[in-house]
PDB file of N, CA and C in Angstrom:
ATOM      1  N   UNK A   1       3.039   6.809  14.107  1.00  0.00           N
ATOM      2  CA  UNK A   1       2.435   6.032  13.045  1.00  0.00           C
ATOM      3  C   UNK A   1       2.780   4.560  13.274  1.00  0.00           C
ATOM      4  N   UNK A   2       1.738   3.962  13.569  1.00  0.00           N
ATOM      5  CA  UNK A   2       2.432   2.175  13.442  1.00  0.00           C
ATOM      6  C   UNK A   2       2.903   1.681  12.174  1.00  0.00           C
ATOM      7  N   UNK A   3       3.853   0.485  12.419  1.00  0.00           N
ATOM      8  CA  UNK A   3       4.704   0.347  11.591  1.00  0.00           C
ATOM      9  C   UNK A   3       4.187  -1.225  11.905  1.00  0.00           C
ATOM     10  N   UNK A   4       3.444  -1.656  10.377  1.00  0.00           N
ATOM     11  CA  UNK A   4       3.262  -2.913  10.166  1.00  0.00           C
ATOM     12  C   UNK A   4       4.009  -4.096   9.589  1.00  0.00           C
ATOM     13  N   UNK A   5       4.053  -5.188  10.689  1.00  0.00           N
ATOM     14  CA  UNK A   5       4.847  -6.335   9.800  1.00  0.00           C
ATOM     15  C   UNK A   5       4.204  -7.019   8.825  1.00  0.00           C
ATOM     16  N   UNK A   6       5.098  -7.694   8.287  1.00  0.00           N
ATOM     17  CA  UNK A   6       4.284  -8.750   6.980  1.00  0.00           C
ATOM     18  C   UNK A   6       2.792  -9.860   7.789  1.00  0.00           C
ATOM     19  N   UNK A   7       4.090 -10.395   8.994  1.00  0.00           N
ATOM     20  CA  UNK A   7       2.556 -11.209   9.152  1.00  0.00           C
ATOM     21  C   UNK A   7       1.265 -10.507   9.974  1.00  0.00           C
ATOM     22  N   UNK A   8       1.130  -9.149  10.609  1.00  0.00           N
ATOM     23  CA  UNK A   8       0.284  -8.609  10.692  1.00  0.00           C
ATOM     24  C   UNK A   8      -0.847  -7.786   9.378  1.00  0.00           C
ATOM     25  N   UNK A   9       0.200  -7.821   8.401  1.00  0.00           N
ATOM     26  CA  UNK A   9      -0.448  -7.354   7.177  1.00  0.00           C
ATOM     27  C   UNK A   9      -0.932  -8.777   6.551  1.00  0.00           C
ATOM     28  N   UNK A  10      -0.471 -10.022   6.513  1.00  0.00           N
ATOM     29  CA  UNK A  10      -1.120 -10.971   6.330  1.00  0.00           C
ATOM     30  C   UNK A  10      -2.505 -11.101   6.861  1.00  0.00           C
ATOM     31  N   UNK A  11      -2.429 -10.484   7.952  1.00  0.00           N
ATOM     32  CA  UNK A  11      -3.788 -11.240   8.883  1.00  0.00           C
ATOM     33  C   UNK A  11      -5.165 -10.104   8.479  1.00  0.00           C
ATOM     34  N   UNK A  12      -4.780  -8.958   7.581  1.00  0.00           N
ATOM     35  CA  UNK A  12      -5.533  -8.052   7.387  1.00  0.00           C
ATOM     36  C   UNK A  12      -6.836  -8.966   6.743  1.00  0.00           C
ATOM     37  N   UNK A  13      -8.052  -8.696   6.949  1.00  0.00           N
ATOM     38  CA  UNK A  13      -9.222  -9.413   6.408  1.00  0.00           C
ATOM     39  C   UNK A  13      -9.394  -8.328   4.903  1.00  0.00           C
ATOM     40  N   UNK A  14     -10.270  -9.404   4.056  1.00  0.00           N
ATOM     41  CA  UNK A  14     -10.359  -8.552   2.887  1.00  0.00           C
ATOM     42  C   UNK A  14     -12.205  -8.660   2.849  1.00  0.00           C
ATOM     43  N   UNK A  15     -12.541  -7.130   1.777  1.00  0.00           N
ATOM     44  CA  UNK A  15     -14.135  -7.326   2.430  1.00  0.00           C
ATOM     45  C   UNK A  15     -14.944  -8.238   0.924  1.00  0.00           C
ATOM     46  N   UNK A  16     -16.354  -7.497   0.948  1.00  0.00           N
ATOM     47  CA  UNK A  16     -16.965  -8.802   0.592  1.00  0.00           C
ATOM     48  C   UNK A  16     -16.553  -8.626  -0.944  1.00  0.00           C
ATOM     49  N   UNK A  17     -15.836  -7.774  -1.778  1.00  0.00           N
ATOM     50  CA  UNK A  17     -15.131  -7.500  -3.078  1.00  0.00           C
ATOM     51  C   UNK A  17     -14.147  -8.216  -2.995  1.00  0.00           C
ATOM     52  N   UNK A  18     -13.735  -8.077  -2.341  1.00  0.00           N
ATOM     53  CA  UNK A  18     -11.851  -8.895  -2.555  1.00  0.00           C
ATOM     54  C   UNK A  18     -10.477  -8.020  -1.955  1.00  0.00           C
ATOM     55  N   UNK A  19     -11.158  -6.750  -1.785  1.00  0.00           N
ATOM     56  CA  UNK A  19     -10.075  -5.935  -1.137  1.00  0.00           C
ATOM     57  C   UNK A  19     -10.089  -5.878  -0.486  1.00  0.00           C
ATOM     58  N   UNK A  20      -8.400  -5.699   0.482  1.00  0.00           N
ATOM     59  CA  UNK A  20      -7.551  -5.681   1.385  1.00  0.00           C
ATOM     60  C   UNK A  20      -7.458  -4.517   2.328  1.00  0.00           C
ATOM     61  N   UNK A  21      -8.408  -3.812   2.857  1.00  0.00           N
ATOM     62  CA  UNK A  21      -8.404  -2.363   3.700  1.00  0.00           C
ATOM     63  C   UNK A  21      -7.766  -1.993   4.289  1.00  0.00           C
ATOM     64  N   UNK A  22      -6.306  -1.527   4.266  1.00  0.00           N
ATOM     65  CA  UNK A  22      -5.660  -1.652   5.256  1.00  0.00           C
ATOM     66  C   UNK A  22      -5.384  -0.175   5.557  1.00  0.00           C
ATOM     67  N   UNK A  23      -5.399   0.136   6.964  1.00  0.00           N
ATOM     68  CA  UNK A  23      -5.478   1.456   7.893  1.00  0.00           C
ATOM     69  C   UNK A  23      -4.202   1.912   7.259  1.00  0.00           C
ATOM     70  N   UNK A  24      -4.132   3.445   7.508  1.00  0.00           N
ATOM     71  CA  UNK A  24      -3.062   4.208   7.769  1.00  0.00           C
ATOM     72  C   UNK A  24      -1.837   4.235   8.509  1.00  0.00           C
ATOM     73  N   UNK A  25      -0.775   3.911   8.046  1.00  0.00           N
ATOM     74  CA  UNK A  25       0.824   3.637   8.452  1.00  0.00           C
ATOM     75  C   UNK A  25       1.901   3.215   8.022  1.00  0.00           C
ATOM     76  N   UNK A  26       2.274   2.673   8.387  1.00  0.00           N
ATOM     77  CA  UNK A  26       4.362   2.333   7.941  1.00  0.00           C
ATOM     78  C   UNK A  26       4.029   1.008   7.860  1.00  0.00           C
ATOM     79  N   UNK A  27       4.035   0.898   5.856  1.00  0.00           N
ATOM     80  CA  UNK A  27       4.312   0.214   5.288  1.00  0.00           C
ATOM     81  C   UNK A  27       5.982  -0.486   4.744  1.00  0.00           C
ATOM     82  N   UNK A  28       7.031   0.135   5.700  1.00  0.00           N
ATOM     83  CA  UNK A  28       8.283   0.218   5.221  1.00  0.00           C
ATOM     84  C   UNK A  28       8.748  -1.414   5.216  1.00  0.00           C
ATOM     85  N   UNK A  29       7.916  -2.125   6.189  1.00  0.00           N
ATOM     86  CA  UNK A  29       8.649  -3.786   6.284  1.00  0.00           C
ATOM     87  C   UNK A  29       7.791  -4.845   5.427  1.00  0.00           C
ATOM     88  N   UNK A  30       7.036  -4.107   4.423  1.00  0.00           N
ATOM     89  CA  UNK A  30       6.344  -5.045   3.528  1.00  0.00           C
ATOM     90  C   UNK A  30       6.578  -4.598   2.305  1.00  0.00           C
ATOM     91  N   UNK A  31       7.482  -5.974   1.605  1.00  0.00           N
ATOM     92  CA  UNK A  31       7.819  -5.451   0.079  1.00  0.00           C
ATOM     93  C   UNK A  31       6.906  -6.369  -0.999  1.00  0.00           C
ATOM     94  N   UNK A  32       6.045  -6.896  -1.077  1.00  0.00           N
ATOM     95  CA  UNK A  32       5.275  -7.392  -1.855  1.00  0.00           C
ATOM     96  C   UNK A  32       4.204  -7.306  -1.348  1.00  0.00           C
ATOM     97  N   UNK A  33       3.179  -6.392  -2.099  1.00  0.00           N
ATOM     98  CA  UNK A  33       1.573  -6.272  -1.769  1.00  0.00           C
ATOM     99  C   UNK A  33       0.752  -7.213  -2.686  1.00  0.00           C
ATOM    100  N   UNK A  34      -0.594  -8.098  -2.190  1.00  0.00           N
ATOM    101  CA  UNK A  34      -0.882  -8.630  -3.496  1.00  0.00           C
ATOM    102  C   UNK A  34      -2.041  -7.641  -4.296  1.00  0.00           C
ATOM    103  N   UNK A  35      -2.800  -8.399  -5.070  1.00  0.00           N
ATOM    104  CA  UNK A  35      -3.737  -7.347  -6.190  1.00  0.00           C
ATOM    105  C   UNK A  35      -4.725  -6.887  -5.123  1.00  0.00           C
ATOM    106  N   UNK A  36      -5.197  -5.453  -5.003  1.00  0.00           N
ATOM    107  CA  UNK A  36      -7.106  -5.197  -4.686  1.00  0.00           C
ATOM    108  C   UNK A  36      -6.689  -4.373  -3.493  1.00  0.00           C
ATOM    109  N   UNK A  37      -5.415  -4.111  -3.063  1.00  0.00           N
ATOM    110  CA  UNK A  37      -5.279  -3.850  -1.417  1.00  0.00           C
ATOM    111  C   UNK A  37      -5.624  -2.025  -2.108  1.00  0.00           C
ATOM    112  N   UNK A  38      -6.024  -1.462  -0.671  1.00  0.00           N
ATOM    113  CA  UNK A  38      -6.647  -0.267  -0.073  1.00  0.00           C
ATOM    114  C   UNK A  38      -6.104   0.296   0.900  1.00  0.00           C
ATOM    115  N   UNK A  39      -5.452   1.503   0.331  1.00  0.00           N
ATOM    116  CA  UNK A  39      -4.350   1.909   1.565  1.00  0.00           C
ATOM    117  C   UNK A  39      -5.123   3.426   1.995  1.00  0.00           C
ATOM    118  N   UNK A  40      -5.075   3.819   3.183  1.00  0.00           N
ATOM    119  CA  UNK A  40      -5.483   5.035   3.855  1.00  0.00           C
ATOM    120  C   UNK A  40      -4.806   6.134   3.634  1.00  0.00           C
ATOM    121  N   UNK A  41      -4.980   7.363   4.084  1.00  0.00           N
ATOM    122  CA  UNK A  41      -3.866   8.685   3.490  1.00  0.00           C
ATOM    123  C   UNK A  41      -3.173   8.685   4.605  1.00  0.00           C
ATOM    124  N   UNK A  42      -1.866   8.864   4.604  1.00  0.00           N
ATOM    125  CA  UNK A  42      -0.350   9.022   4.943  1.00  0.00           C
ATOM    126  C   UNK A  42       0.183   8.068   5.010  1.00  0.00           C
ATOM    127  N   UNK A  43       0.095   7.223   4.179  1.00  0.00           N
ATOM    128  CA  UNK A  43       0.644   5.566   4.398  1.00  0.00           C
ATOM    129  C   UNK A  43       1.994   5.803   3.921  1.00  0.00           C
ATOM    130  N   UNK A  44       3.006   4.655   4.411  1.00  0.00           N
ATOM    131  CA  UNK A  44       4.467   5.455   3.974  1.00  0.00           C
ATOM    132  C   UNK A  44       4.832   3.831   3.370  1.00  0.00           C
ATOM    133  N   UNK A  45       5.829   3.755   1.956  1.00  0.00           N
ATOM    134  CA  UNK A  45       6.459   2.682   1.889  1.00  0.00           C
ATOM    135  C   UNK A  45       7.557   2.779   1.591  1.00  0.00           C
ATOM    136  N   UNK A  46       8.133   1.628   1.444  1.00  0.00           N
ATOM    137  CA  UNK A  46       9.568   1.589   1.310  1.00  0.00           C
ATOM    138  C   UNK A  46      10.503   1.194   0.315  1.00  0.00           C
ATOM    139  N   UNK A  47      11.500   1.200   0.108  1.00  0.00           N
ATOM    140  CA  UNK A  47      12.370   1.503  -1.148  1.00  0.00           C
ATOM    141  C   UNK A  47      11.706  -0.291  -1.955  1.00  0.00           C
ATOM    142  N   UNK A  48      11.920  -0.639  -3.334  1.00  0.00           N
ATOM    143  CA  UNK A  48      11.347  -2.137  -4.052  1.00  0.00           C
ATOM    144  C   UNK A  48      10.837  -2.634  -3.269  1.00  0.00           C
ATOM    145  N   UNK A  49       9.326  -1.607  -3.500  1.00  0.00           N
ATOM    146  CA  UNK A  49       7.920  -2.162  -3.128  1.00  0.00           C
ATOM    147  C   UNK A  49       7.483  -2.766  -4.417  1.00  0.00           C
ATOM    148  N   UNK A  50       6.753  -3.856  -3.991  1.00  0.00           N
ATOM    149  CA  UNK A  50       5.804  -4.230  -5.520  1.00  0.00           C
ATOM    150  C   UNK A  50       4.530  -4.547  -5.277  1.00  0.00           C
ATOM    151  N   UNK A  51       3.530  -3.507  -5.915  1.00  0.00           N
ATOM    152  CA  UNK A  51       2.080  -3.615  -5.878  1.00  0.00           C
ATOM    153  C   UNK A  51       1.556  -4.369  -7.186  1.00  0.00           C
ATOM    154  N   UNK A  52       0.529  -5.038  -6.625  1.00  0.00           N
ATOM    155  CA  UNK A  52      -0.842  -5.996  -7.762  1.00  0.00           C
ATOM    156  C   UNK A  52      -1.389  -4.869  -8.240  1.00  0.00           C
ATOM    157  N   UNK A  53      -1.936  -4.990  -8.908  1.00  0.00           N
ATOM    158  CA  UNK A  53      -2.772  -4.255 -10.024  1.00  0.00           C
ATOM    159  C   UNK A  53      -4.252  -4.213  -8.937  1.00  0.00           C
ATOM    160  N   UNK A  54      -4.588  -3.171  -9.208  1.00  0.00           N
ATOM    161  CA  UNK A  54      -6.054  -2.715  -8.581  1.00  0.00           C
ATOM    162  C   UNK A  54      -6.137  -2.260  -7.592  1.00  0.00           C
ATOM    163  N   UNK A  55      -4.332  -1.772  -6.984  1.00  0.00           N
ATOM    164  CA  UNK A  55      -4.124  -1.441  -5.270  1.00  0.00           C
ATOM    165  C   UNK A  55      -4.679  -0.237  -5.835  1.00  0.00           C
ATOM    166  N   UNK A  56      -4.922   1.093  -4.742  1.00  0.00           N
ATOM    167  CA  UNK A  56      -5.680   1.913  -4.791  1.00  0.00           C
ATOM    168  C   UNK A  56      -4.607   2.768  -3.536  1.00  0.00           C
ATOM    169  N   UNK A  57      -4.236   4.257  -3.477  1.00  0.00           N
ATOM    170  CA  UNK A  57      -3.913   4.915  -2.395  1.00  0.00           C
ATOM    171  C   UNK A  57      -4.639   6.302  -1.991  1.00  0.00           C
ATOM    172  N   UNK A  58      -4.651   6.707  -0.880  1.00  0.00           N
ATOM    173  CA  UNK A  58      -5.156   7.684  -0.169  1.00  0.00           C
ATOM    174  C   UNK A  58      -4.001   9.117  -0.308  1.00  0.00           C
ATOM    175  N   UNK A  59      -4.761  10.044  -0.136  1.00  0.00           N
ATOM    176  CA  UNK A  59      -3.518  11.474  -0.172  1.00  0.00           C
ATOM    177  C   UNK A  59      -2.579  11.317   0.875  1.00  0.00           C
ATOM    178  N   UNK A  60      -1.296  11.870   0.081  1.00  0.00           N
ATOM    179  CA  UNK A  60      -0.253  12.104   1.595  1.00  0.00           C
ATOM    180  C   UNK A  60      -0.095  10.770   1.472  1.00  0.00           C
ATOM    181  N   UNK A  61      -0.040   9.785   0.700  1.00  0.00           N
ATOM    182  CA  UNK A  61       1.298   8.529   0.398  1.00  0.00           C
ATOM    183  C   UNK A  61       2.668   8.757   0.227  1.00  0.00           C
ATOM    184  N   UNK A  62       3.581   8.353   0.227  1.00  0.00           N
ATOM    185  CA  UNK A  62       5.169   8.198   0.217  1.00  0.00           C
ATOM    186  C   UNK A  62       5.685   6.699  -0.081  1.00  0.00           C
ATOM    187  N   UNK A  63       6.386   7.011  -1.179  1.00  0.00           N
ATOM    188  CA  UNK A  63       6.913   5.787  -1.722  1.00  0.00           C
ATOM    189  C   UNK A  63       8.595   5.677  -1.777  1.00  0.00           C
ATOM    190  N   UNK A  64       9.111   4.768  -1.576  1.00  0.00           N
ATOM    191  CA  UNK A  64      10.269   4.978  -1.573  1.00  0.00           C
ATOM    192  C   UNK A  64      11.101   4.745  -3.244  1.00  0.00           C
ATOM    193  N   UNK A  65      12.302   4.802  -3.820  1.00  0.00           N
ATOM    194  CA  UNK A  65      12.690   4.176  -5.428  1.00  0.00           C
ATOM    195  C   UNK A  65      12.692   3.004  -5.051  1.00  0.00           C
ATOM    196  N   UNK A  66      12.748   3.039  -6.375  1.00  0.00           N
ATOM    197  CA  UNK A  66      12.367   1.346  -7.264  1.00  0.00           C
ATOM    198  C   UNK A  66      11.097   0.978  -6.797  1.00  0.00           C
ATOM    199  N   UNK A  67       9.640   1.643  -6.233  1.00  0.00           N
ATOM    200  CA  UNK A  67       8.735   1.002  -6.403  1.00  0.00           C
ATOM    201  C   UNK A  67       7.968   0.744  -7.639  1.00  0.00           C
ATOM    202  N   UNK A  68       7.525  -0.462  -7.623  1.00  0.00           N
ATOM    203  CA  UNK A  68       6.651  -0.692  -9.209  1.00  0.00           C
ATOM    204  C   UNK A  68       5.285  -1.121  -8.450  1.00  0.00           C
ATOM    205  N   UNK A  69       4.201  -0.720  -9.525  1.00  0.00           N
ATOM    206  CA  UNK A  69       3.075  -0.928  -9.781  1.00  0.00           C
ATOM    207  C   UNK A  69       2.607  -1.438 -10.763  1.00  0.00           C
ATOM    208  N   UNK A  70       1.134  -2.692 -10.184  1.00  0.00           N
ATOM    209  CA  UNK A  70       1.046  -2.904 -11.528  1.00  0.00           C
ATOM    210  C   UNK A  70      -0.402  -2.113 -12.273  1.00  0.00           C
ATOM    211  N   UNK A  71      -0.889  -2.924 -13.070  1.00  0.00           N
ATOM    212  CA  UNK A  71      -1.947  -2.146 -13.968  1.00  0.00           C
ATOM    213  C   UNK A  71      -3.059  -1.482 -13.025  1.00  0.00           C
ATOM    214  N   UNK A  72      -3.310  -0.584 -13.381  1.00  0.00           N
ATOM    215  CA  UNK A  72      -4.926   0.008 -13.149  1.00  0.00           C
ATOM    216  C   UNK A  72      -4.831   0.183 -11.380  1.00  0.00           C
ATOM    217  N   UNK A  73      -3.476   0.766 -11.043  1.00  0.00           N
ATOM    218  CA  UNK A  73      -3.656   1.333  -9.455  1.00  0.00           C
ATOM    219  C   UNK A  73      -3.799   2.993  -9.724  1.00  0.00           C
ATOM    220  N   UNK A  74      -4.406   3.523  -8.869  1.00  0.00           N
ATOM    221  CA  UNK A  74      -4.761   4.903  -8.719  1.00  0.00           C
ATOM    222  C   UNK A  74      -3.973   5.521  -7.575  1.00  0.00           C
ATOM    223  N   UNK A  75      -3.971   6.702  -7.351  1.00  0.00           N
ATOM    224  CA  UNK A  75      -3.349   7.585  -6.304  1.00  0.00           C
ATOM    225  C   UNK A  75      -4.221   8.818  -6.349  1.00  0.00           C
ATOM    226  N   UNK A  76      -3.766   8.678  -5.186  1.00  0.00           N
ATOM    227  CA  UNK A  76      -4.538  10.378  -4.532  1.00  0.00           C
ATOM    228  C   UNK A  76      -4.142  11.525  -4.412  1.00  0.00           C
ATOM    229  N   UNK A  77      -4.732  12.800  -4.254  1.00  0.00           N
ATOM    230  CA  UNK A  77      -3.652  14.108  -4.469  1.00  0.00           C
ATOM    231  C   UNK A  77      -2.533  13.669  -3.329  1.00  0.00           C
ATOM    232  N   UNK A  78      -1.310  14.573  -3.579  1.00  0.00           N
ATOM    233  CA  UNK A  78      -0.617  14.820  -2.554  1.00  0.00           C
ATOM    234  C   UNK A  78       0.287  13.906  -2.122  1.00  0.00           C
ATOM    235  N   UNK A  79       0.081  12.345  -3.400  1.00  0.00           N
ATOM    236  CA  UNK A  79       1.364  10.833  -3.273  1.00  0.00           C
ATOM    237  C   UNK A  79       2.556  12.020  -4.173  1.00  0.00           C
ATOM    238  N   UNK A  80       3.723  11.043  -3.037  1.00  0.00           N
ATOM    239  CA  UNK A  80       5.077  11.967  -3.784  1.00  0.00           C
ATOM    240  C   UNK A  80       5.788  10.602  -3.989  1.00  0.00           C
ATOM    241  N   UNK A  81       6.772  10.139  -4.668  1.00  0.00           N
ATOM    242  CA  UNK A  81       7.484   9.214  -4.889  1.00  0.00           C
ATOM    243  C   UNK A  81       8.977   9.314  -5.074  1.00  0.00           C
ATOM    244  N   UNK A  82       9.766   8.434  -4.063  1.00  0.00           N
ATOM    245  CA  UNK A  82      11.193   8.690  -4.244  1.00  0.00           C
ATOM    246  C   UNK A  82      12.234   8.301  -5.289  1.00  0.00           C
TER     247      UNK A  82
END
């Protein structure tokens, strides 16, 4: 599974809505997501993550404790949280 840095997750393009598409992988070295991002199924994160409001996840997510979310994010079957 690749394991994305911040400034490669910076460089992610967002589409013509405003969201952030970002592929399937190891989210463990990014602790602040901003609002609208779009994560794929088996995406993994890591312990005080903090998501914007309107992130969205795919099945087969993994979160590590102390992540917070903010308003109006969704999940997919099969997210487990630590």
């Amino acid at each position: 599974m690749k394991k994305y840095t911040q400034e490669e997750f910076d460089q992610f393009p967002a589409d013509e809505c405003g969201y952030k598409q970002c592929p399937s992988g190891d989210y463990t070295l990014i602790k602040k997501f901003p609002e609208c991002c779009s994560f794929g199924e088996c995406c993994s994160f890591g312990k005080c993550c903090s998501f914007g409001k309107c992130c969205s996840f795919g099945k087969c997510c993994s979160f590590g404790e102390r992540c917070s979310f903010g308003e109006r994010c969704s999940f997919g079957g099969c997210c487990s949280f630590g």
